[in-house]
Every structure is written in C-alpha cells, then in structure tokens.
C-alpha atoms as a PDB file:
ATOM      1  CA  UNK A   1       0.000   0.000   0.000  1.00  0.00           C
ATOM      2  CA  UNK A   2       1.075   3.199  -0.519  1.00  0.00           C
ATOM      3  CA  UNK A   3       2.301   6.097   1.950  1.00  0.00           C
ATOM      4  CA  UNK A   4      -0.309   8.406   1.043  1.00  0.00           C
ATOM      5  CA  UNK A   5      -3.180   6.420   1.048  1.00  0.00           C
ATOM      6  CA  UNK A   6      -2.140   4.283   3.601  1.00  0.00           C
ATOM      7  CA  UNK A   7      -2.412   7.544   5.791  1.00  0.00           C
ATOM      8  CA  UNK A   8      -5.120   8.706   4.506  1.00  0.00           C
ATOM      9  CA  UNK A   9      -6.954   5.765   5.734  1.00  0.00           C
ATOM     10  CA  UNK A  10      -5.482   5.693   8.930  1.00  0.00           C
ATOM     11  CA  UNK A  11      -6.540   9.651   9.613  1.00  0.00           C
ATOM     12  CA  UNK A  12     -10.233   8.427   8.341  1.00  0.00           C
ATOM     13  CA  UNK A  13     -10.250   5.650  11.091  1.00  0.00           C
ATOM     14  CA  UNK A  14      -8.658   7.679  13.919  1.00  0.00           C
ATOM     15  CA  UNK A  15     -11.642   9.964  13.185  1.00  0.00           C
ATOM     16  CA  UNK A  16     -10.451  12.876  10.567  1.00  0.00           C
ATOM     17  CA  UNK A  17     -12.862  13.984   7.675  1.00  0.00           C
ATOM     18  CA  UNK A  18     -10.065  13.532   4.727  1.00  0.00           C
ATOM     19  CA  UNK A  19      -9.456  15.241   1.767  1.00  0.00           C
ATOM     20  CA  UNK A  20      -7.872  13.022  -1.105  1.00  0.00           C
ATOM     21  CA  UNK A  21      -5.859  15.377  -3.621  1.00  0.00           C
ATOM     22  CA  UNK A  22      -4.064  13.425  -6.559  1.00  0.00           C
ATOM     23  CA  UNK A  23      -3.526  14.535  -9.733  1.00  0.00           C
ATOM     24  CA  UNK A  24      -5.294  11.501 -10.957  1.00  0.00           C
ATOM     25  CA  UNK A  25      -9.114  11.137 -10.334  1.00  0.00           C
ATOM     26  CA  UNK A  26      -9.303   7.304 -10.194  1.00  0.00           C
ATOM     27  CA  UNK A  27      -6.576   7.060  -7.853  1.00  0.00           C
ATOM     28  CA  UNK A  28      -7.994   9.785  -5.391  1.00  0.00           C
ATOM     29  CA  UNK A  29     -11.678   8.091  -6.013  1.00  0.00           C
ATOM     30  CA  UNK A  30     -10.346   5.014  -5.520  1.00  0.00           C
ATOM     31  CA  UNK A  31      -8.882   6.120  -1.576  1.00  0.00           C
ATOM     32  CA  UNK A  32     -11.699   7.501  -0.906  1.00  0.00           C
ATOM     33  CA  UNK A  33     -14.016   4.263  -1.733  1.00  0.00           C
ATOM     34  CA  UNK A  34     -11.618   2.766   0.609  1.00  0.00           C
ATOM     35  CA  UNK A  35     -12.379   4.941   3.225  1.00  0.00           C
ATOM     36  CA  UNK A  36     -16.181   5.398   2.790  1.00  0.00           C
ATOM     37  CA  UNK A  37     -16.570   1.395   2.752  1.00  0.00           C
ATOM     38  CA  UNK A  38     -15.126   1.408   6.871  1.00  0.00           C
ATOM     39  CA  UNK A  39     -17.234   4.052   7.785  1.00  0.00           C
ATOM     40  CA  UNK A  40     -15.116   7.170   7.375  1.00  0.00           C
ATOM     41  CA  UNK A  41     -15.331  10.277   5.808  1.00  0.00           C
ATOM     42  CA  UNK A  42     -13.664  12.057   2.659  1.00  0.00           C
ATOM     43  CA  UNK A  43     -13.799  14.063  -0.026  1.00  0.00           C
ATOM     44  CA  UNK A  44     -11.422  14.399  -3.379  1.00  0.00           C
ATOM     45  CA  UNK A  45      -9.863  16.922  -5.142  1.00  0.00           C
ATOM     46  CA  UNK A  46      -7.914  16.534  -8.506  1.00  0.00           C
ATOM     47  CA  UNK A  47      -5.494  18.995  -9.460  1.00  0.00           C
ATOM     48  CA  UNK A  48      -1.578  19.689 -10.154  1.00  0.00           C
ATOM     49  CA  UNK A  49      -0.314  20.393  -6.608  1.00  0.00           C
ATOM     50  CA  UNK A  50       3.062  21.699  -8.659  1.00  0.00           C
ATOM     51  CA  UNK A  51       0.561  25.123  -9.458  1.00  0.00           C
ATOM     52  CA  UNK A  52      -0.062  27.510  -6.700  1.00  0.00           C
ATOM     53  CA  UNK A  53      -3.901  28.197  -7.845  1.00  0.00           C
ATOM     54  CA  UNK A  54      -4.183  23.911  -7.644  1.00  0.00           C
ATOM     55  CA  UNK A  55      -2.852  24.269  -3.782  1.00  0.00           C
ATOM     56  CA  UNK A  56      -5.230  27.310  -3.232  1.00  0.00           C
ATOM     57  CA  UNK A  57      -8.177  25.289  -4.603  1.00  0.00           C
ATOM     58  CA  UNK A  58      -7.520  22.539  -2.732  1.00  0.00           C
ATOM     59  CA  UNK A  59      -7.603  24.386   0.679  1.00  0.00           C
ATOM     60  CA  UNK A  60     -10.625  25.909  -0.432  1.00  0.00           C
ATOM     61  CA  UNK A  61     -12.372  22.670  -1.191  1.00  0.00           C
ATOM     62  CA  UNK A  62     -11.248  21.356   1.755  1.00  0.00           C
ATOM     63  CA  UNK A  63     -12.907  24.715   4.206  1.00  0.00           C
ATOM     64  CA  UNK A  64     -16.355  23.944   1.911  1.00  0.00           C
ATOM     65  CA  UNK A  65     -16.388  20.297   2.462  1.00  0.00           C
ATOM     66  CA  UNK A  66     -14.842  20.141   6.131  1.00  0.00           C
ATOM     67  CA  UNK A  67     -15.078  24.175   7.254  1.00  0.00           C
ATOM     68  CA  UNK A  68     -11.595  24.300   8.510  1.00  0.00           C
ATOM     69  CA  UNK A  69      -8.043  22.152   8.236  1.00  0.00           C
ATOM     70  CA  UNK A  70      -6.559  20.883  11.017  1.00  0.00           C
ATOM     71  CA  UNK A  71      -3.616  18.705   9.316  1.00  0.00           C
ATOM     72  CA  UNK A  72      -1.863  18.608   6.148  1.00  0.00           C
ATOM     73  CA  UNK A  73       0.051  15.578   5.065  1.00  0.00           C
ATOM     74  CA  UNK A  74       2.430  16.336   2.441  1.00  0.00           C
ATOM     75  CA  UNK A  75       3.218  13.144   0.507  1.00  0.00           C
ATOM     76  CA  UNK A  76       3.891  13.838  -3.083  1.00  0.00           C
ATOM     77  CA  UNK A  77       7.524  12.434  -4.781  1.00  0.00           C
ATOM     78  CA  UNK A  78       8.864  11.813  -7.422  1.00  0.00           C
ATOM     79  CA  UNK A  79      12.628   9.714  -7.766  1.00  0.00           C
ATOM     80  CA  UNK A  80      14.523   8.970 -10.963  1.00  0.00           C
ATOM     81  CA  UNK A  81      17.819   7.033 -10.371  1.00  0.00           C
ATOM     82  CA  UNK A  82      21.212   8.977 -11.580  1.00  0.00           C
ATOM     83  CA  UNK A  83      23.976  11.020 -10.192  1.00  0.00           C
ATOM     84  CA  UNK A  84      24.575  14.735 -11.003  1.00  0.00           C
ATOM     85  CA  UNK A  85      26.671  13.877 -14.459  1.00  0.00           C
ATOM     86  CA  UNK A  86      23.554  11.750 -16.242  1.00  0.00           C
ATOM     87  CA  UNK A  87      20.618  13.420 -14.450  1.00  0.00           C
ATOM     88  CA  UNK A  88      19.125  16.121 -16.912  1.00  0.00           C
ATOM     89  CA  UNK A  89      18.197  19.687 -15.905  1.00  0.00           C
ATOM     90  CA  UNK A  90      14.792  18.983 -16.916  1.00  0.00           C
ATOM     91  CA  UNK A  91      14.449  15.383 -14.615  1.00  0.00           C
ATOM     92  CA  UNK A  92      16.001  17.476 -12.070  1.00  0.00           C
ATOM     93  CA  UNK A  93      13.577  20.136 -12.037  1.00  0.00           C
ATOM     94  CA  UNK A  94      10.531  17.855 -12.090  1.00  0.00           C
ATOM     95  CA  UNK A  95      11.926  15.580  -9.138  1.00  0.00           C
ATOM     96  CA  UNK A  96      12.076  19.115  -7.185  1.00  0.00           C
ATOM     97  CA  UNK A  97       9.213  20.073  -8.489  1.00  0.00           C
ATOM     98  CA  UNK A  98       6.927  17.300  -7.479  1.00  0.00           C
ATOM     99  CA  UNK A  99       9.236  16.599  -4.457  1.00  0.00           C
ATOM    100  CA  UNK A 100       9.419  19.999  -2.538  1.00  0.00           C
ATOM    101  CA  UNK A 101       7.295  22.770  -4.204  1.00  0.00           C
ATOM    102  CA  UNK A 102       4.370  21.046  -3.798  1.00  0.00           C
ATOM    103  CA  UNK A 103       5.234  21.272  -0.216  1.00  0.00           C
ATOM    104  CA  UNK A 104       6.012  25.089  -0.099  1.00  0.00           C
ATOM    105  CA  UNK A 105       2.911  25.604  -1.934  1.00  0.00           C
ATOM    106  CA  UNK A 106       0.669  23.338   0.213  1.00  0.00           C
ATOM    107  CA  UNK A 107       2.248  24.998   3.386  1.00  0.00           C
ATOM    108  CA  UNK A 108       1.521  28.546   1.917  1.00  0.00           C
ATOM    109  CA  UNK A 109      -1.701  28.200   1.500  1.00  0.00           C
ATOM    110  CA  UNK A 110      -2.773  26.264   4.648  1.00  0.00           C
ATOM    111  CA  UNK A 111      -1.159  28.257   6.963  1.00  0.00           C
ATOM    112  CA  UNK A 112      -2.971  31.261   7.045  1.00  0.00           C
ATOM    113  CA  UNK A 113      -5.956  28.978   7.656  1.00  0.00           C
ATOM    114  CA  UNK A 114      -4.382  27.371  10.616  1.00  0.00           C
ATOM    115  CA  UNK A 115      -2.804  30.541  11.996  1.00  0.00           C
ATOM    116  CA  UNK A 116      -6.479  32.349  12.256  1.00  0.00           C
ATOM    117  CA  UNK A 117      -7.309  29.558  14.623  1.00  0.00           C
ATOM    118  CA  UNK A 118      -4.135  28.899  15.999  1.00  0.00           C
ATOM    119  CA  UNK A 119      -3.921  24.855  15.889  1.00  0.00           C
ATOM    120  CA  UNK A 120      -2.576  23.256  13.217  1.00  0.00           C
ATOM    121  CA  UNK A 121      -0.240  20.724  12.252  1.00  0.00           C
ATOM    122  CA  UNK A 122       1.500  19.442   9.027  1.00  0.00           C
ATOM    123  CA  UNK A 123       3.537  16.443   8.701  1.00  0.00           C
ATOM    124  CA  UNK A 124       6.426  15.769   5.716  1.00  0.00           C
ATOM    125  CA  UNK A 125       7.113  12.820   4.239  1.00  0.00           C
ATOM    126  CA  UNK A 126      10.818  13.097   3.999  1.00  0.00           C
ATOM    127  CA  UNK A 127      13.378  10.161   3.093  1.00  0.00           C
ATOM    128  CA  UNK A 128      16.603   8.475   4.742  1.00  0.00           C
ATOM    129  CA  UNK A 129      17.224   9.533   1.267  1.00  0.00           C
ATOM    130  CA  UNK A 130      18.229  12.979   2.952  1.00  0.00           C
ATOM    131  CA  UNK A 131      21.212  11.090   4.983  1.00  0.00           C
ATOM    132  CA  UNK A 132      22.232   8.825   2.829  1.00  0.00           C
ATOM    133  CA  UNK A 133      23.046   8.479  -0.723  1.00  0.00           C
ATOM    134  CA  UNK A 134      21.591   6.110  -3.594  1.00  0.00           C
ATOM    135  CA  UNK A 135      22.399   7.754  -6.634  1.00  0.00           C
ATOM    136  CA  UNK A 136      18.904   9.148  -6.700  1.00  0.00           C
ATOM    137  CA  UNK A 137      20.460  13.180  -6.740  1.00  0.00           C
ATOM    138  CA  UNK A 138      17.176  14.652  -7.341  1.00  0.00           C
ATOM    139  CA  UNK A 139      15.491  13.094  -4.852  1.00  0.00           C
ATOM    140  CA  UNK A 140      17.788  13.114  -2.225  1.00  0.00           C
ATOM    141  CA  UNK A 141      18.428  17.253  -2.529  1.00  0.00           C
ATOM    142  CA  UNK A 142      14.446  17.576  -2.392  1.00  0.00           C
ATOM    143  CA  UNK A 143      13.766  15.357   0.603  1.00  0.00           C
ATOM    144  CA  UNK A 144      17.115  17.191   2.351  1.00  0.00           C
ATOM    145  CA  UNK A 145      15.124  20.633   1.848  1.00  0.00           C
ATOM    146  CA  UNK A 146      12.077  19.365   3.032  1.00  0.00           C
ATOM    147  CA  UNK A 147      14.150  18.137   6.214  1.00  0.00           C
ATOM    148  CA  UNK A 148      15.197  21.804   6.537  1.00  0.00           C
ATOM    149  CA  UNK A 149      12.540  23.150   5.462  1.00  0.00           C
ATOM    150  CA  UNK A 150      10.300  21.292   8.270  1.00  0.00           C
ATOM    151  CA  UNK A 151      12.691  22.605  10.657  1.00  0.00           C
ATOM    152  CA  UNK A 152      12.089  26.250   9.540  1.00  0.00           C
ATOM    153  CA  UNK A 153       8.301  26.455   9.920  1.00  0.00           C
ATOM    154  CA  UNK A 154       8.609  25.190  12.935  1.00  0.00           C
ATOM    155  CA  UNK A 155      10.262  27.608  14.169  1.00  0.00           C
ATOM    156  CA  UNK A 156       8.512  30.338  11.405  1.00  0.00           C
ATOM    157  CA  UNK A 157       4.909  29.181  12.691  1.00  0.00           C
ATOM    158  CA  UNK A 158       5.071  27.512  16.387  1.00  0.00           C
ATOM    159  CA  UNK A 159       4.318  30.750  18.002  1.00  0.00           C
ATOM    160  CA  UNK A 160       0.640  30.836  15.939  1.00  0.00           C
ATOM    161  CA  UNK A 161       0.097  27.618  17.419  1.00  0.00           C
ATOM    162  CA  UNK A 162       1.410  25.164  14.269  1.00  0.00           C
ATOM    163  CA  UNK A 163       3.475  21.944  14.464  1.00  0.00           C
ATOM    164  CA  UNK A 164       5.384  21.209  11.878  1.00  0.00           C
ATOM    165  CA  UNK A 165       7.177  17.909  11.963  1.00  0.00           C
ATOM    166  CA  UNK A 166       8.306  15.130   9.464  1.00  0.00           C
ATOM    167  CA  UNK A 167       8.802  11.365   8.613  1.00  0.00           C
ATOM    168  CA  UNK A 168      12.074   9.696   7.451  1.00  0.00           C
ATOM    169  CA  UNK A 169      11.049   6.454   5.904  1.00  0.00           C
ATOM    170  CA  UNK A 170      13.203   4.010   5.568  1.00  0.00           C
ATOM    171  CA  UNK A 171      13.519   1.060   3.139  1.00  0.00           C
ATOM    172  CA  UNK A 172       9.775   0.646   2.560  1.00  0.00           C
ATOM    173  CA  UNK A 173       7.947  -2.098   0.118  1.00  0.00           C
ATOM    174  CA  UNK A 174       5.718   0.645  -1.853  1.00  0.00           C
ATOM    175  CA  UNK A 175       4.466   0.854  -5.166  1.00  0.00           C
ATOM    176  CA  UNK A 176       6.621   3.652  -5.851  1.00  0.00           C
ATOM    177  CA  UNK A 177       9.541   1.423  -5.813  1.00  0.00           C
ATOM    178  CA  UNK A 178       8.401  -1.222  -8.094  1.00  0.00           C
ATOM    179  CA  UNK A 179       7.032   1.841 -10.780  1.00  0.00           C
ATOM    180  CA  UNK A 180      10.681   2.426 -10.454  1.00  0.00           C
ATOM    181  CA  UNK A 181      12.033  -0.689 -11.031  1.00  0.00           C
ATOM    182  CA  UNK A 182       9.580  -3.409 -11.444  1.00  0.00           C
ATOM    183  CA  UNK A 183       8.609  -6.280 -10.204  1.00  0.00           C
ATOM    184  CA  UNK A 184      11.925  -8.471 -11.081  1.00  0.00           C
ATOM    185  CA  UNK A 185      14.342 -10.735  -8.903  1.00  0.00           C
ATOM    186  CA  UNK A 186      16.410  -8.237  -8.340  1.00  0.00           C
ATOM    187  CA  UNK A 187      14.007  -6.092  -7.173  1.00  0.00           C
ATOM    188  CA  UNK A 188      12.679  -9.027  -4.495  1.00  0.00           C
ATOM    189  CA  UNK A 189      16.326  -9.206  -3.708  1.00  0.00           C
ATOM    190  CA  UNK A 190      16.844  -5.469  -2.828  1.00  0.00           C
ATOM    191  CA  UNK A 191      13.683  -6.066  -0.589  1.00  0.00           C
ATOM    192  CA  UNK A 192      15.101  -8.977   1.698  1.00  0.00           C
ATOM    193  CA  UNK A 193      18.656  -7.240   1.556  1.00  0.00           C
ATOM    194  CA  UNK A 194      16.750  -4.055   3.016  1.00  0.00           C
ATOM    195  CA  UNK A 195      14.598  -6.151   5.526  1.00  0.00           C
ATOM    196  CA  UNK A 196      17.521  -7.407   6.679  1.00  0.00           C
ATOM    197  CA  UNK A 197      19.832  -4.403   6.626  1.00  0.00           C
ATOM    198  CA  UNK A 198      16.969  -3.119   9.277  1.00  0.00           C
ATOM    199  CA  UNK A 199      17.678  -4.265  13.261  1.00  0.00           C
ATOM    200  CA  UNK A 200      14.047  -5.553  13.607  1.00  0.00           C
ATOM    201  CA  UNK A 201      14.984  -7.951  10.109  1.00  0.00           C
ATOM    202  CA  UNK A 202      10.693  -7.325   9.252  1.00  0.00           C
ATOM    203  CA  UNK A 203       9.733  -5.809   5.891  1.00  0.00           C
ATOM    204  CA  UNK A 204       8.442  -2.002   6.063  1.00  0.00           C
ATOM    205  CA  UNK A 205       5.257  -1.005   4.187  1.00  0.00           C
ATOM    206  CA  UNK A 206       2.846   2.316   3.886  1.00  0.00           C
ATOM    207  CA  UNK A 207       1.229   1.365   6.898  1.00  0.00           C
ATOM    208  CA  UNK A 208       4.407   2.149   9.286  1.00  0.00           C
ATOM    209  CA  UNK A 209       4.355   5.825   7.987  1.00  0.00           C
ATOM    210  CA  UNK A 210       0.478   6.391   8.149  1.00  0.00           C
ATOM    211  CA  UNK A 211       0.641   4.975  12.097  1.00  0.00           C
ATOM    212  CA  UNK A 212       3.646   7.577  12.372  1.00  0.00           C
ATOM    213  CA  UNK A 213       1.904  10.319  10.916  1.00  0.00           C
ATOM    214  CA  UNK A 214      -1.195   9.965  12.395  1.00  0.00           C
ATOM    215  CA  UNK A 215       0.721  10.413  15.985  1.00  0.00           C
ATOM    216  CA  UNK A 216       2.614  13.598  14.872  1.00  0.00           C
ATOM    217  CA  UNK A 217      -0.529  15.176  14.197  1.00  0.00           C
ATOM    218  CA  UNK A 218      -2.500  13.899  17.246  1.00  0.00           C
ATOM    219  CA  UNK A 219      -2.711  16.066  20.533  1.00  0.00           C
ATOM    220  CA  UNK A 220      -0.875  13.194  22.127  1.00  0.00           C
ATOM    221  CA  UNK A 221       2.023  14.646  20.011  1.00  0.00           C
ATOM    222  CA  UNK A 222       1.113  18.471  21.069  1.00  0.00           C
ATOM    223  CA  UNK A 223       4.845  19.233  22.237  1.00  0.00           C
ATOM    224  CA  UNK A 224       6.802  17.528  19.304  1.00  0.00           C
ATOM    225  CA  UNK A 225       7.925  20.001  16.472  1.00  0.00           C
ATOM    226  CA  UNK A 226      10.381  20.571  14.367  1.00  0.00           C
ATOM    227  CA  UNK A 227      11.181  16.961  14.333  1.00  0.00           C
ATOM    228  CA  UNK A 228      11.931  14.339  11.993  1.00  0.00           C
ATOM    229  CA  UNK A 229      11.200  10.606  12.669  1.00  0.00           C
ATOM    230  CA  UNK A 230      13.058   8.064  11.395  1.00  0.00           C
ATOM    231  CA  UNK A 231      10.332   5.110  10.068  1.00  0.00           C
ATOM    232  CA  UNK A 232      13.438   2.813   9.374  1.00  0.00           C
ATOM    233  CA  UNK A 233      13.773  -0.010  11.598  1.00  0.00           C
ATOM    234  CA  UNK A 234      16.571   1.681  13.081  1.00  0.00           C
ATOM    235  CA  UNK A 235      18.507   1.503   9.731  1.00  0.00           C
ATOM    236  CA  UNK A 236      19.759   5.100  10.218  1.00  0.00           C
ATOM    237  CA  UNK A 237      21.647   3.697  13.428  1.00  0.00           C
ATOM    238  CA  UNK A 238      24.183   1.419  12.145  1.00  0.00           C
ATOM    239  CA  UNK A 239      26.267   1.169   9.116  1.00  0.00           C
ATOM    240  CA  UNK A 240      26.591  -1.558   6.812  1.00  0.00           C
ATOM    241  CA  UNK A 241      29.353  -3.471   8.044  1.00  0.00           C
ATOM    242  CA  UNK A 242      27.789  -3.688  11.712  1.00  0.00           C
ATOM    243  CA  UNK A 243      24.412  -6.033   9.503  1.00  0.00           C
ATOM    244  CA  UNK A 244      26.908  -7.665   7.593  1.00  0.00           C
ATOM    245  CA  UNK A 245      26.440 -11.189   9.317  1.00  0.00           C
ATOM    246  CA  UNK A 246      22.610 -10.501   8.334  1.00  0.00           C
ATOM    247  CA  UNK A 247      22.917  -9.613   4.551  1.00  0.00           C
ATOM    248  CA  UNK A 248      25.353 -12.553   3.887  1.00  0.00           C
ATOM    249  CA  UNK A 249      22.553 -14.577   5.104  1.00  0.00           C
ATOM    250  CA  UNK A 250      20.466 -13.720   2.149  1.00  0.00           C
ATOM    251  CA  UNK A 251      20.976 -16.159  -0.939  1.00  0.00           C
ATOM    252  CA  UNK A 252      22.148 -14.685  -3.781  1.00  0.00           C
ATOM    253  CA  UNK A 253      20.463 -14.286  -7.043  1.00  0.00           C
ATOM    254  CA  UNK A 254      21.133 -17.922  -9.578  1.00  0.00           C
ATOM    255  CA  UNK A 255      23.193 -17.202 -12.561  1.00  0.00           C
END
C-alpha cells in the first residue's frame, strides 16, 4: 500500500474527515471508496499540486467540504535514479518540483488557515534519502530541503500555534519502488537485503508511515515540532558493516 493512502486511511479511522488530492481522479476516487466502505469520511480533489492556484483550490475545497483544516500531510515524490553527471536539468527540475514545491505551496496556502485559529499541524514525508546516498540526486536534494525546510516552519509558525514535523522512511515495500524498477528478482532481492539491513529484520510497508503520521498530528504529540522521525527499523543507526552477518545470510540471485 502506498504512503499516502495508507495515511489517509489511517486519519479516516482515527476519526479525521479527509481530503484526497491526486492529480489523478481514479486514484484519489479510488482512496476515498476505501475509506467510505469502513465508515469514514472524505472528499477528493484533482489537481496539479506543482501550481499555486491547484494548492489554493484545494484548501478551499477542503474549508467547503470540512469548514476548517486541522492537518496537512504532504506526501507527493517523485525519484529517478542517476547522479549529477547523467541526471538532466529537466528530470532534475521535475523531481524538485513534485518533491518539494508542492510542499512550499501546500504549506503557503494552509497556513494562514491554521494561523487564524491557531492549531494546526503538518507532517512531511521526507526520506533516509536525505542522509544517505543512492544515486537518486534529485530526490535526495528535495527530501534534504524538506528536512530543513520542516525545521524552519517550525520555528517560522510555532508561536501561531502550528506543528510542523516530518517522517524519514526508511527502506519501505511501496508501489513507488516497483514503478521504479519493477517487479523483477532483483528487485525481491533489494527487498530482503533491506529487511535485513533493518535491526528488527521485518519488511516495512505504507502502513508504518500512516501509524507515524497519524501520531505527529495527534494532541498526544502536542509538544513535538520541528522533528523528523526516522520510520526505518533503526537503519539510520548502524552502518553496513555492523548487519553484515545478516545480509550474507540472504541467498544470492542464480546465474
């Protein structure tokens, strides 16, 4: 399942009236079928989240359907592998693009809502991508500004009574990496070299990061901001060479 509607479902069952926005209409419509057959509540709005007039329009839909917004979840990415020598200026821009301004625009439109009640709280999906490298360039420098851009409305925004907090995934088992690299061997491979590589050894899926999120913008959480959580099994902890006795335990791929 997937980050963002894995967490969308998980705000519908801890109570939240959700708004679904997606550039694609079947994919939004088909979240929110999801969450209408438990019980819960949501709306959807389709639009390019990379325009500012998309990100107004969605807060707007969101104050008709709901009246107010208590939480934004920003979850839109885009990866493409390469280093800064193959990586085109264009790939690069759209990876940013999708990656972080849809998060500065999201944010600059929602706050001013939250600040005229002062409560709000918004949660970013970051990366481990923003510690460590994968020759995924793009990526990694837009999850490493979100990081520090978290950190900055934090401190821009607590005083109006806004949390601002984000979530480092970690090795996850999403549909976003098999659109990336498909559903081969080697893919199945990276996934039991990255369970493993974790200290828990378990596989990581959307779920993890919807839980996570879900707690960052609960009251329980009403002190934490400016904070990034890993969602990793504790893969940011160690190095390589410390799980090395647990990746040589994976059989390689057959000839």
């Amino acid at each position: 399942m997937a980050t963002g509607r894995a967490t969308a479902i998980v705000m519908a069952r801890e109570g939240a009236d959700v708004l679904v926005a997606d550039i694609r209409a079947d994919r939004a419509e088909e979240t929110r079928g999801l969450i209408e057959d438990e019980g819960g509540s949501a709306a959807v709005f389709v639009g390019d989240l990379t325009r500012s007039a998309d990100c107004e329009a969605m807060v707007a839909a969101a104050l008709e359907a709901f009246g107010t917004v208590d939480v934004l979840v920003n979850n839109i990415a885009a990866a493409m592998p390469g280093n800064v020598v193959d990586t085109s200026l264009e790939d690069f821009d759209r990876v940013l693009d999708v990656s972080l301004r849809t998060v500065f625009l999201a944010c600059k439109h929602v706050v001013p809502t939250m600040a005229d009640k002062k409560s709000g709280a918004i949660v970013n999906i970051g990366s481990i991508a923003a510690f460590r490298g994968g020759n995924y360039v793009g990526y990694a420098a837009a999850k490493g500004a979100l990081h520090a851009l978290t950190v900055d409305m934090a401190y821009s925004h607590g005083r109006q009574g806004i949390r601002v907090n984000a979530i480092a995934p970690g090795h996850l088992t999403t549909p976003m990496l098999l659109a990336n690299e498909g559903q081969t061997p080697q893919t199945d491979l990276r996934q039991r070299m990255a369970n493993a590589a974790g200290l828990l050894g378990t596989e990581g899926n959307g779920w993890d990061v919807g839980w996570a999120a879900a707690f960052l913008a609960s009251d329980q959480a009403r002190w934490i901001t400016g904070a990034t959580l890993p969602v990793d099994s504790g893969i940011l902890g160690v190095t390589p060479l410390m799980m090395a006795s647990h990746l040589r335990s994976i059989p390689p791929l057959e000839p």
